[in-house]
N, C-alpha and C. Protein backbone atom coordinates (compact mmCIF):
# COMPACT_ATOMS: atom_id res chain seq x y z
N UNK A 1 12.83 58.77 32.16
CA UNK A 1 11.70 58.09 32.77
C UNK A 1 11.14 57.00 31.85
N UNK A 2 11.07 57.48 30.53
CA UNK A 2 10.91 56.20 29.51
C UNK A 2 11.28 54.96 29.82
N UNK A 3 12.77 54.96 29.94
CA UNK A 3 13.50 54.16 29.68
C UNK A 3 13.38 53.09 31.06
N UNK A 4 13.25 53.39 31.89
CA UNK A 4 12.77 52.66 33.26
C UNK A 4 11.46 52.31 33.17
N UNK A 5 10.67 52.85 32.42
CA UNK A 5 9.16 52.20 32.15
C UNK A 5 9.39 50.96 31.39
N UNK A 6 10.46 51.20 30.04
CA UNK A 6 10.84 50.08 29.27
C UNK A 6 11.06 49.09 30.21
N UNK A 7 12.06 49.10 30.76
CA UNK A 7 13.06 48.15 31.54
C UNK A 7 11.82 47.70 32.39
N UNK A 8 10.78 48.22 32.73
CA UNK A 8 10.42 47.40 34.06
C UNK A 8 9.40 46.67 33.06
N UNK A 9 8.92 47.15 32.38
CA UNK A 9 7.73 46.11 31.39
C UNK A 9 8.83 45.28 30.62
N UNK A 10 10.31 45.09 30.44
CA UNK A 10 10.83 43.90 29.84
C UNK A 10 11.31 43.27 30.95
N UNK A 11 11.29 44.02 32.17
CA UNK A 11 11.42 42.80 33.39
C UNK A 11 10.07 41.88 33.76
N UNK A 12 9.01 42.82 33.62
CA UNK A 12 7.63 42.03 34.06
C UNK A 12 7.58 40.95 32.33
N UNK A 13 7.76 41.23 31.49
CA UNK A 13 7.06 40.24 30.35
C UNK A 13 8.33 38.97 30.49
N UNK A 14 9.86 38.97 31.11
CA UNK A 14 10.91 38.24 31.31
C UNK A 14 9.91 37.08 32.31
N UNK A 15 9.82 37.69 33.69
CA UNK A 15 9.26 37.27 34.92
C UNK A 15 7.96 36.50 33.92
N UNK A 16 6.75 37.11 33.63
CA UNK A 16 5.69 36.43 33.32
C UNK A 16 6.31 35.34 32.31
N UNK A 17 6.74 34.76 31.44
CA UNK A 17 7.54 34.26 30.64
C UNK A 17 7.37 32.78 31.66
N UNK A 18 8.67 33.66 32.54
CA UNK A 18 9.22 32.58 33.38
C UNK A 18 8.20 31.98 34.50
N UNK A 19 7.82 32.35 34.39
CA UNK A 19 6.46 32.19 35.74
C UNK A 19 5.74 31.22 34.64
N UNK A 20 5.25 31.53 33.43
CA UNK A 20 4.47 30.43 32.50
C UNK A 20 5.14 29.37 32.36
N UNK A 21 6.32 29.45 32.57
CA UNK A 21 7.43 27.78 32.66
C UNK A 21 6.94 27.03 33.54
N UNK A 22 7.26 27.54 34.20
CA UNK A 22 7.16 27.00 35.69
C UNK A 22 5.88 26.50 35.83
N UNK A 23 4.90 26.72 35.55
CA UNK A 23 3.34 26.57 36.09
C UNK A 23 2.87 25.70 35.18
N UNK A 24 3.11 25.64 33.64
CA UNK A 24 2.74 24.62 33.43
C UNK A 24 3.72 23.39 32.92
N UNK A 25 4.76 24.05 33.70
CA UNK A 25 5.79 22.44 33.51
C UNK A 25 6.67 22.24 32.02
N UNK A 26 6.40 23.61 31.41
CA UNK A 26 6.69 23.36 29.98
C UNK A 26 8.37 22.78 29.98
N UNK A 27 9.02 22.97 30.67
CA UNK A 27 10.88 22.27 30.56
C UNK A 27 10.30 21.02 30.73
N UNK A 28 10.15 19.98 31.85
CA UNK A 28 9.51 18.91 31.83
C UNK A 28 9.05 18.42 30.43
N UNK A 29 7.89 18.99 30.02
CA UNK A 29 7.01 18.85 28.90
C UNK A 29 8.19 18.52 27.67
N UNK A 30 9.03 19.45 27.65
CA UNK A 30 10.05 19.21 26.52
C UNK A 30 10.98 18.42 26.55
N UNK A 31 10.93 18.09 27.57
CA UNK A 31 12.06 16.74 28.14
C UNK A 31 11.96 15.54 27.73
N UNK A 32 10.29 15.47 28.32
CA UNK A 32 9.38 14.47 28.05
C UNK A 32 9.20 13.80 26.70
N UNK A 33 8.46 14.98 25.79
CA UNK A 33 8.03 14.73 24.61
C UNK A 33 9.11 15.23 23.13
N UNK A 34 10.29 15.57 23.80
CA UNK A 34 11.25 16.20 22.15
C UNK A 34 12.47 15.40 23.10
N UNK A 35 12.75 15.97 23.89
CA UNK A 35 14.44 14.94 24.14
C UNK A 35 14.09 14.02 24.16
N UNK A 36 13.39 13.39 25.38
CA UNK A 36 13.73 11.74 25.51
C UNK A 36 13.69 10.52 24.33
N UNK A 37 12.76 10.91 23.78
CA UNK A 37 12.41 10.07 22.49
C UNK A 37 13.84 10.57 21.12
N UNK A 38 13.95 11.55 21.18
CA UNK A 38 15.24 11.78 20.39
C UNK A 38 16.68 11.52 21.22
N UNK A 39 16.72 10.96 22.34
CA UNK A 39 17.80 10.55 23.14
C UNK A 39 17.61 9.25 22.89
N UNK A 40 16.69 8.02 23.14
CA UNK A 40 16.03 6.80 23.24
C UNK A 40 16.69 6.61 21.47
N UNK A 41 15.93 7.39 20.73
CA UNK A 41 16.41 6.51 19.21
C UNK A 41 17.75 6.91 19.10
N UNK A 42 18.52 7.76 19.17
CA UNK A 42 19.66 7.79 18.84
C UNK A 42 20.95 6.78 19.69
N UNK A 43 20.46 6.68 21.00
CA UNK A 43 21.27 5.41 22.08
C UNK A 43 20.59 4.16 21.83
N UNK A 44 20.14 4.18 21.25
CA UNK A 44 19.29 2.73 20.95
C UNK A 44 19.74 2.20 19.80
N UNK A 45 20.17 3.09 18.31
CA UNK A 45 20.59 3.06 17.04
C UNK A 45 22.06 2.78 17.13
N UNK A 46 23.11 3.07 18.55
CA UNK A 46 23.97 3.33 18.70
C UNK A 46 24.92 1.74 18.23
N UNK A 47 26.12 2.12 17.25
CA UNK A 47 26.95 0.75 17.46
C UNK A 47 27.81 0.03 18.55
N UNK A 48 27.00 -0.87 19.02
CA UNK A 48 28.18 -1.78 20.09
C UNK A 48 28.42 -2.89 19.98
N UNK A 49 29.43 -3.32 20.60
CA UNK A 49 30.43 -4.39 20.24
C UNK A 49 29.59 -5.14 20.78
N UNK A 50 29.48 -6.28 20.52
CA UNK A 50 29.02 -7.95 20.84
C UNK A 50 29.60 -8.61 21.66
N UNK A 51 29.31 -8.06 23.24
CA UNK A 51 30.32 -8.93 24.48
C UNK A 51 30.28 -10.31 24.66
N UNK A 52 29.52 -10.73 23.82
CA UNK A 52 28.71 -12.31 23.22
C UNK A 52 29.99 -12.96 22.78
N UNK A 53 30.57 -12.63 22.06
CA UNK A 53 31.85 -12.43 21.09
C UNK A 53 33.02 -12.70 21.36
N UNK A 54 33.28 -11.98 22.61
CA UNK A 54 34.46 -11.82 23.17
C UNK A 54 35.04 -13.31 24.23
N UNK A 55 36.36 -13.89 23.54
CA UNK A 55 36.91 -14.57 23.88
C UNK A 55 37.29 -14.65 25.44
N UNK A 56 37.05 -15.88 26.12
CA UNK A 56 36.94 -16.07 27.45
C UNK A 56 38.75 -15.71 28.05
N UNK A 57 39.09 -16.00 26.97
CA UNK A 57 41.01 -16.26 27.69
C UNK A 57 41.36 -13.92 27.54
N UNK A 58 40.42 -13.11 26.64
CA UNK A 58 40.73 -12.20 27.09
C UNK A 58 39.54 -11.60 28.75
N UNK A 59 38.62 -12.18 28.61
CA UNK A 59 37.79 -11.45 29.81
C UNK A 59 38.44 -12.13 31.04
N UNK A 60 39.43 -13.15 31.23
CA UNK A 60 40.47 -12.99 32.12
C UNK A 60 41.39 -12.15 32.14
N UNK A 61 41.82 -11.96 31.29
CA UNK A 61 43.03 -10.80 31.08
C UNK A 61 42.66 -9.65 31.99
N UNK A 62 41.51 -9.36 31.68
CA UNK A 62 40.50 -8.28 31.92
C UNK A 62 40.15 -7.99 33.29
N UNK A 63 39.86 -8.98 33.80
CA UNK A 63 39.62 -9.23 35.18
C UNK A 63 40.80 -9.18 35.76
N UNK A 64 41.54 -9.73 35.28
CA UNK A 64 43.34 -9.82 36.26
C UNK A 64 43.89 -8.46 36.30
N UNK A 65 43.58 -7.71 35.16
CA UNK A 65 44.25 -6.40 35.22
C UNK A 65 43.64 -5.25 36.15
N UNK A 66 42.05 -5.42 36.62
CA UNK A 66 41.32 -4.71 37.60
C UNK A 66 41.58 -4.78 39.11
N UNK A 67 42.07 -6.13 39.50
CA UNK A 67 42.77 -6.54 40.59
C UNK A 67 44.28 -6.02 41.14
């Protein structure tokens, strides 16, 4: 009988847990304020090539080969 008392108070503190997510948005919240800004500087810092750069006689090449 213990042991089903356990289990149902680590199902209710699981549920309340998850129920506090939900209500105040906290995934959102972390999305918001820890990923995006650590997604933003790291794709932003990111090295790319200079399509500025790139010779007109290959961005035909380029084009002819998509056709």
């Amino acid at each position: 009988m213990k042991i089903i008392i356990k289990i149902i108070g680590i199902l209710a503190a699981v549920y309340a847990a998850l129920f506090a997510i939900f209500y105040f948005d906290l995934d959102g919240k972390l999305l918001y304020y820890v990923w995006e800004p650590f997604a933003v500087r790291h794709f932003d810092n990111m090295k790319r090539k200079d399509n500025t750069q790139t010779p007109y006689e290959m961005k035909d090449a380029i084009l002819n080969d998509r056709a």
